[in-house]
Protein backbone atom coordinates (compact mmCIF):
# COMPACT_ATOMS: atom_id res chain seq x y z
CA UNK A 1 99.76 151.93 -125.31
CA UNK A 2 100.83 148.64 -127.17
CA UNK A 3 101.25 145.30 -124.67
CA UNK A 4 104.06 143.10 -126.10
CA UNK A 5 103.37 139.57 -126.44
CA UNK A 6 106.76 137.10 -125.78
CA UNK A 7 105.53 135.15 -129.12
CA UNK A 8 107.65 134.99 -132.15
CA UNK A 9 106.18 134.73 -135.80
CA UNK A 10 108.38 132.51 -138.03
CA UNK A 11 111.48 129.99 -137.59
CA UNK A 12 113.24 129.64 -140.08
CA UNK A 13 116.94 130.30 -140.14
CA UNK A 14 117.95 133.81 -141.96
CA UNK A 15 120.16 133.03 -144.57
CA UNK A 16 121.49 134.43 -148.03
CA UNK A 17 119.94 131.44 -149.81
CA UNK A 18 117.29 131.30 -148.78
CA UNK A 19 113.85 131.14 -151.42
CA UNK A 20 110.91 132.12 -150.71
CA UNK A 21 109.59 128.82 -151.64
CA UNK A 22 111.79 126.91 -149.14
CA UNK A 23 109.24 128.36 -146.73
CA UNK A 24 107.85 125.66 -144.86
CA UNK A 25 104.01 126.99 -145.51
CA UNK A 26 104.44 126.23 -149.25
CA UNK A 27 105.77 123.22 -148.88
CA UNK A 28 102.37 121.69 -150.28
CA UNK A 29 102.35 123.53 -153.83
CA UNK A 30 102.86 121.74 -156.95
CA UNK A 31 105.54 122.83 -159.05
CA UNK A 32 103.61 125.16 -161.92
CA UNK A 33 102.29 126.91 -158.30
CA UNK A 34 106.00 127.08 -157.02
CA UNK A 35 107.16 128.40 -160.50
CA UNK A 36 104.20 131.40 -160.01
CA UNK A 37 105.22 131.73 -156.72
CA UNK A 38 108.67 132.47 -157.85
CA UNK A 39 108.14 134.65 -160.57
CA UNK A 40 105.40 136.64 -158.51
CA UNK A 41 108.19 136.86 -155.09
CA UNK A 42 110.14 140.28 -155.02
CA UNK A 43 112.67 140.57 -152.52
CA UNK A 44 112.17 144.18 -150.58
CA UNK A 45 114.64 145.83 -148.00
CA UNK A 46 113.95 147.98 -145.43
CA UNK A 47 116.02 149.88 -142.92
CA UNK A 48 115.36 149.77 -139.44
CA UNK A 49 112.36 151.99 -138.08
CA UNK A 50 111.39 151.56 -141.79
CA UNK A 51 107.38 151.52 -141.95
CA UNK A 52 106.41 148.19 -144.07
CA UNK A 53 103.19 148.47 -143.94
CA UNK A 54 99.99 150.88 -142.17
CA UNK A 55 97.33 149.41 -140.25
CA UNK A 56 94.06 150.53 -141.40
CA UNK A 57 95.36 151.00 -144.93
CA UNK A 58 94.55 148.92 -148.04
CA UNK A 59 98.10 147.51 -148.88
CA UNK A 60 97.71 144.33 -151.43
CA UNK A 61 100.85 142.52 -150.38
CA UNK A 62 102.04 139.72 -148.26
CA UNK A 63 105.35 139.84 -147.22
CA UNK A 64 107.50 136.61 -145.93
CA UNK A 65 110.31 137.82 -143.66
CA UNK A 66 113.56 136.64 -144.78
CA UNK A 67 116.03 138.00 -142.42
CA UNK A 68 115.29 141.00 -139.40
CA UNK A 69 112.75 141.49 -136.99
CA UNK A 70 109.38 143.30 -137.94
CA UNK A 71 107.25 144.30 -135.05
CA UNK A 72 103.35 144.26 -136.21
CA UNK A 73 101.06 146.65 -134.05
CA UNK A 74 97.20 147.27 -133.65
CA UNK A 75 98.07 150.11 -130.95
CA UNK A 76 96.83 147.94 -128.13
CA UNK A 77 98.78 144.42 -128.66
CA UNK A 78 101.93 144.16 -130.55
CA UNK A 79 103.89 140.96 -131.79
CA UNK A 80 107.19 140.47 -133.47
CA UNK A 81 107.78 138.73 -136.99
CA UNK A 82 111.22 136.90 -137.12
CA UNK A 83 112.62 135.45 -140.40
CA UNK A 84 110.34 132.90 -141.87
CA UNK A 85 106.87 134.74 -140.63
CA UNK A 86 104.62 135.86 -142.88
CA UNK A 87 102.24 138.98 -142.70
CA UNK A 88 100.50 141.00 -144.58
CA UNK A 89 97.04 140.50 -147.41
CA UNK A 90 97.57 136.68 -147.51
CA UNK A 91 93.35 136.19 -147.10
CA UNK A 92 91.74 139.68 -146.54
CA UNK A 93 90.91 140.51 -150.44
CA UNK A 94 91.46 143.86 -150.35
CA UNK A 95 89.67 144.78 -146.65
CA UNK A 96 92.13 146.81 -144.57
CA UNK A 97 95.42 145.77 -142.59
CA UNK A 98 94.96 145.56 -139.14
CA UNK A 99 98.81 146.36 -137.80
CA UNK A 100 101.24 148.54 -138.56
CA UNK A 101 104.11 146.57 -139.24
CA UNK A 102 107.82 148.37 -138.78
CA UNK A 103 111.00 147.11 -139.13
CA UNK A 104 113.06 146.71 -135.93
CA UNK A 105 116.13 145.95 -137.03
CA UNK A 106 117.22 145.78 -140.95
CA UNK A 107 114.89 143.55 -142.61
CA UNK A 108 114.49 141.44 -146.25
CA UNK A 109 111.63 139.60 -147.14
CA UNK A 110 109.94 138.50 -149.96
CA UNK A 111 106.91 139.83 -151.26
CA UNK A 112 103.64 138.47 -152.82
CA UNK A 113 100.59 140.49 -154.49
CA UNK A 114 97.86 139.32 -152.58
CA UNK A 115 96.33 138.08 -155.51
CA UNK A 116 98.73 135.73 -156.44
CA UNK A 117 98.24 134.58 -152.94
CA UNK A 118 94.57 134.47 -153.22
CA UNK A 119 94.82 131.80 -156.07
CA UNK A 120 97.36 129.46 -155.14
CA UNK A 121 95.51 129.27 -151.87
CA UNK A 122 92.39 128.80 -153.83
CA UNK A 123 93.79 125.94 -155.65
CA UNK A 124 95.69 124.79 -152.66
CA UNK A 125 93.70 123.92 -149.64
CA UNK A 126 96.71 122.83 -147.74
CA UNK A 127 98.34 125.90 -148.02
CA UNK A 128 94.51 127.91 -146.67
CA UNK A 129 94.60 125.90 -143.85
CA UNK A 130 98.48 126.20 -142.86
CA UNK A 131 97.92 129.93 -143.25
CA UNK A 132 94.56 130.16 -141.31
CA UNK A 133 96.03 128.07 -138.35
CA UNK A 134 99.55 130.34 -138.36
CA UNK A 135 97.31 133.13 -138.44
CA UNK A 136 94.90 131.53 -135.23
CA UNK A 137 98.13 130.56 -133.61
CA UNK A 138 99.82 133.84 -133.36
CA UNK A 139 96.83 136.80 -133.72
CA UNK A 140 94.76 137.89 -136.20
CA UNK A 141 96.55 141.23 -136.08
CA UNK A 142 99.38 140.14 -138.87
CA UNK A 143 96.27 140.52 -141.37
């Protein structure tokens, strides 16, 4: 059985304008990495109850919530993703993701291939550590 933790992923405001490189964790990128980020940055919907992604299941994308409420799960601790968290294959190179994440209310986000992650935060070491310490802060169960 899944124990929920009170903790919140993400802070930023939902709203219809928002770009995925207003997120506060790129705000370090120069602009040819902003312009990949852009042109790499689909936006996805999903209905509520919607399955985003499947914990022990290669899945090679990072999604930043834009609006909704995604609840990430490892079957024993569970955390919810608000608008302006980020989960998914930012880091893990292919191993498997640790959480189911579903959708508990309608959700948009933004998603990344992990490897266009991989190299901005290979050529950004501002943006590895802002990612490593939002992943230490919340759990390492967002992937």
């Amino acid at each position: 059985m899944a124990t929920s933790m009170s903790k919140l992923i993400g802070s930023a405001k939902p709203s219809a304008k928002l770009r995925v490189t207003d997120h506060p964790v790129f705000a370090d990128l120069v602009p040819a990495e902003l312009k990949l980020l852009r042109k790499a940055a689909q936006r996805m919907y999903f209905p509520q109850n919607a399955t985003i992604q499947t914990g022990g299941q290669v899945d090679r994308r990072c999604f930043v919530v834009f609006d909704g409420l995604v609840e990430l799960s490892d079957g024993e601790t569970s955390i919810d993703c608000g608008p302006g968290g980020v989960f998914g294959d930012a880091g893990s190179y292919g191993r498997a993701i640790p959480a189911t994440a579903v959708a508990l209310t309608n959700v948009r986000t933004f998603v990344i291939p992990s490897l266009v992650m991989a190299n901005l935060v290979n050529s950004n070491p501002r943006l590895a550590a802002r990612l490593t310490a939002d992943a230490a802060e919340t759990t390492s169960i967002a992937g």
